[in-house]
Protein backbone atom coordinates (compact mmCIF):
# COMPACT_ATOMS: atom_id res chain seq x y z
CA UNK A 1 0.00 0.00 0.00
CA UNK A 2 2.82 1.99 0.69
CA UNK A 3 4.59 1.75 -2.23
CA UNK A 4 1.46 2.31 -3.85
CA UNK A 5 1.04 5.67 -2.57
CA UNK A 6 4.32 6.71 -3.09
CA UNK A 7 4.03 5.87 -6.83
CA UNK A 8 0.69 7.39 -7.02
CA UNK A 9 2.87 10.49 -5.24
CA UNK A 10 5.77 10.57 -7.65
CA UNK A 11 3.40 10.49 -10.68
CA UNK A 12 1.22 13.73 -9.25
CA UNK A 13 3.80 15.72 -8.53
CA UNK A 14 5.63 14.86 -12.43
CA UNK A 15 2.22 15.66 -13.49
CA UNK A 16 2.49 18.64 -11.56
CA UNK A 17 5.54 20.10 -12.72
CA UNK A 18 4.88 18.91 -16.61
CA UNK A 19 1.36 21.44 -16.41
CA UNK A 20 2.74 24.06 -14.59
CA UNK A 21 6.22 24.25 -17.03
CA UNK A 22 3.37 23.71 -20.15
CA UNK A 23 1.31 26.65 -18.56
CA UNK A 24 4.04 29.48 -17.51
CA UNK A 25 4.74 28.62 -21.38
CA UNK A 26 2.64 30.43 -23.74
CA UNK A 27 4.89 32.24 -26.26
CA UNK A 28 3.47 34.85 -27.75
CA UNK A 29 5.22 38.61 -29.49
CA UNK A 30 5.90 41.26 -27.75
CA UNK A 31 4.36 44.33 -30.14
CA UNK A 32 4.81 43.54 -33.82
CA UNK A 33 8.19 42.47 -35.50
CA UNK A 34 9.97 44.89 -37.21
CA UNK A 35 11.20 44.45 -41.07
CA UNK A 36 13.60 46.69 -42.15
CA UNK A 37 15.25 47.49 -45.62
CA UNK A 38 18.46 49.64 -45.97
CA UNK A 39 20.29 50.09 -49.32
CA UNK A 40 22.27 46.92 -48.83
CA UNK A 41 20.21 44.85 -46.40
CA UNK A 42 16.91 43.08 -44.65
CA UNK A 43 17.14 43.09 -40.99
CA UNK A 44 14.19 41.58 -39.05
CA UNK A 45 13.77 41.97 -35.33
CA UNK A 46 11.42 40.67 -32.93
CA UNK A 47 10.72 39.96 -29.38
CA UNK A 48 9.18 37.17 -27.95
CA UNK A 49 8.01 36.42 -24.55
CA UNK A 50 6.55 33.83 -22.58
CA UNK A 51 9.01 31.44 -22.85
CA UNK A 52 9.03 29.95 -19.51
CA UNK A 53 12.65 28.84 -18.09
CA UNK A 54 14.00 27.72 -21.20
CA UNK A 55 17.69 28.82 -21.43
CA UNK A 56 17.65 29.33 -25.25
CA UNK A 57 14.56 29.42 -27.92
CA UNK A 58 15.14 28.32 -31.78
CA UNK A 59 13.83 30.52 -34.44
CA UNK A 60 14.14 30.35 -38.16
CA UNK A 61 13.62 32.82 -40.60
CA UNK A 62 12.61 31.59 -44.47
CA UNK A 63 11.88 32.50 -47.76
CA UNK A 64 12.57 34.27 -50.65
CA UNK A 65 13.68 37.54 -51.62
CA UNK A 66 14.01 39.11 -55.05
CA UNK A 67 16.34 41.47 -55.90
CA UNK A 68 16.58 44.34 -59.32
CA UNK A 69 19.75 46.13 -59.27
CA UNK A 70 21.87 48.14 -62.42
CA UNK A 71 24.81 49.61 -62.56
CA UNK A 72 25.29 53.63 -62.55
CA UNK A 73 27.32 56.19 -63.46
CA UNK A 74 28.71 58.95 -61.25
CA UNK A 75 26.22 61.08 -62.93
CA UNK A 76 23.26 58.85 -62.46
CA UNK A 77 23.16 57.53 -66.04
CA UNK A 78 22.46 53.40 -66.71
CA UNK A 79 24.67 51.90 -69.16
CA UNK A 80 23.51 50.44 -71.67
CA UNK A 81 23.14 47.06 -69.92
CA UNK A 82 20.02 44.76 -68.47
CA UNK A 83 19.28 44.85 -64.72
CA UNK A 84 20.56 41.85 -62.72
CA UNK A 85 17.39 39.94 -60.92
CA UNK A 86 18.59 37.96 -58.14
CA UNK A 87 16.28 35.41 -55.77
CA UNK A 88 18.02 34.70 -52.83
CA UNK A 89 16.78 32.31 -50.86
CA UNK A 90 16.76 32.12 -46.88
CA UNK A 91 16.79 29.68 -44.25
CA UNK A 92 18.52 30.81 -41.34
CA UNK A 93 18.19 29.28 -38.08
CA UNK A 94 19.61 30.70 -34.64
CA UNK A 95 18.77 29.67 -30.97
CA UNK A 96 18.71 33.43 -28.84
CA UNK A 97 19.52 33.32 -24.98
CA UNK A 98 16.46 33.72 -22.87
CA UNK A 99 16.14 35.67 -19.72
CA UNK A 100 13.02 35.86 -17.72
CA UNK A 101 10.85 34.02 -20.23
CA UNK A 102 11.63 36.70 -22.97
CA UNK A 103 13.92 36.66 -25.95
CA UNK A 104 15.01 39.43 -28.99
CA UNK A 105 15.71 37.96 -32.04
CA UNK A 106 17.54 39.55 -35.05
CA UNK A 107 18.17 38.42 -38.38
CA UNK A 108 20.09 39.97 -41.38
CA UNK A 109 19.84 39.45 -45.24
CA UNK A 110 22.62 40.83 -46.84
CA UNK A 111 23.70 41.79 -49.06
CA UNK A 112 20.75 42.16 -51.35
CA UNK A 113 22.81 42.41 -54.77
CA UNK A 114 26.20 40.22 -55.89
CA UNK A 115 25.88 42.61 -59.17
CA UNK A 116 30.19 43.87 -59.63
CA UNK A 117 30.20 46.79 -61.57
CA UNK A 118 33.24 48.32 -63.56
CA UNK A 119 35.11 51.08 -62.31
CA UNK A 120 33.26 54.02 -62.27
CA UNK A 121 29.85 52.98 -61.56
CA UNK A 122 28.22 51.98 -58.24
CA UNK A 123 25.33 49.07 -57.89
CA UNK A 124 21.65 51.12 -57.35
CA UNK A 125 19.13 48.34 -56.21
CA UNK A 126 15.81 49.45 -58.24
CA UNK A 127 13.43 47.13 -56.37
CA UNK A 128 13.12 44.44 -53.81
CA UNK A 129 10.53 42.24 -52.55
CA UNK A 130 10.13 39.60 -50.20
CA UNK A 131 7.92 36.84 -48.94
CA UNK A 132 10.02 35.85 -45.42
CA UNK A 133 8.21 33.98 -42.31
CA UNK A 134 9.71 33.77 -38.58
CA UNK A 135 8.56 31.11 -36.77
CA UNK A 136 9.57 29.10 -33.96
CA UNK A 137 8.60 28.17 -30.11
CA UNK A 138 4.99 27.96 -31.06
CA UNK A 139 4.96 31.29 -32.78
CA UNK A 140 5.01 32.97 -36.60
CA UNK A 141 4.62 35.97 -38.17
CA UNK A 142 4.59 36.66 -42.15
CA UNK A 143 6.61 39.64 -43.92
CA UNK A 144 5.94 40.24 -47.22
CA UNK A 145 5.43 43.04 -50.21
């Protein structure tokens, strides 16, 4: 009987511990992640909290991203040569420390264009869009234009 009980005791309290962990973790953003596109790059940035005790949290940012650039002179002209398009795809994956059940996560594309131009003339990227998710630890969130 007594062994009984303390079985019966052992499974409660691993029951116990397993709800309580699964409860105290409900991940969810913090505010709306942020994609942002410079002249040369995507960065992404999010922040995600209820994460219960976990010491890190896996995320993993895919996708596609398609790139126009030319070539231009000093003086702004185009030579007399087709755009580059470029797809670049992503999968990126990166655990981020956790600390009190909330994590910051940051990802960069970049750079947008492998277009070499000849002396002279610079790379001008003329367009970019993107179709890009973030998911992980129960969560996702879509960017795209």
């Amino acid at each position: 009987m007594i062994r009984k009980l303390s079985i019966a005791l052992v499974v409660m309290t691993a029951l116990v511990i397993t709800v309580g962990s699964t409860l105290a973790a409900n991940a969810h953003f913090i505010g709306t992640p942020q994609l942002t596109q410079t002249s040369s790059s995507i960065d992404i940035s999010a922040s995600v909290a209820g994460l219960g005790n976990a010491a890190g949290a896996t995320f993993n940012l895919s996708g596609t991203v398609n790139v126009s650039s030319r070539c231009y002179t000093r003086k702004g002209n185009t030579p007399q040569a087709a755009n580059k398009q470029e797809n670049i795809a992503v999968n990126d994956t990166d655990t981020f420390p956790v600390r009190n059940g909330r994590t910051d996560i940051s990802f960069s594309i970049s750079p947008l264009s492998t277009l070499t131009c000849p002396g002279g003339q610079h790379v001008v990227i003329e367009s970019v869009t993107y179709n890009l998710t973030l998911s992980g630890e129960g969560v996702s969130y879509n960017f795209s234009s």
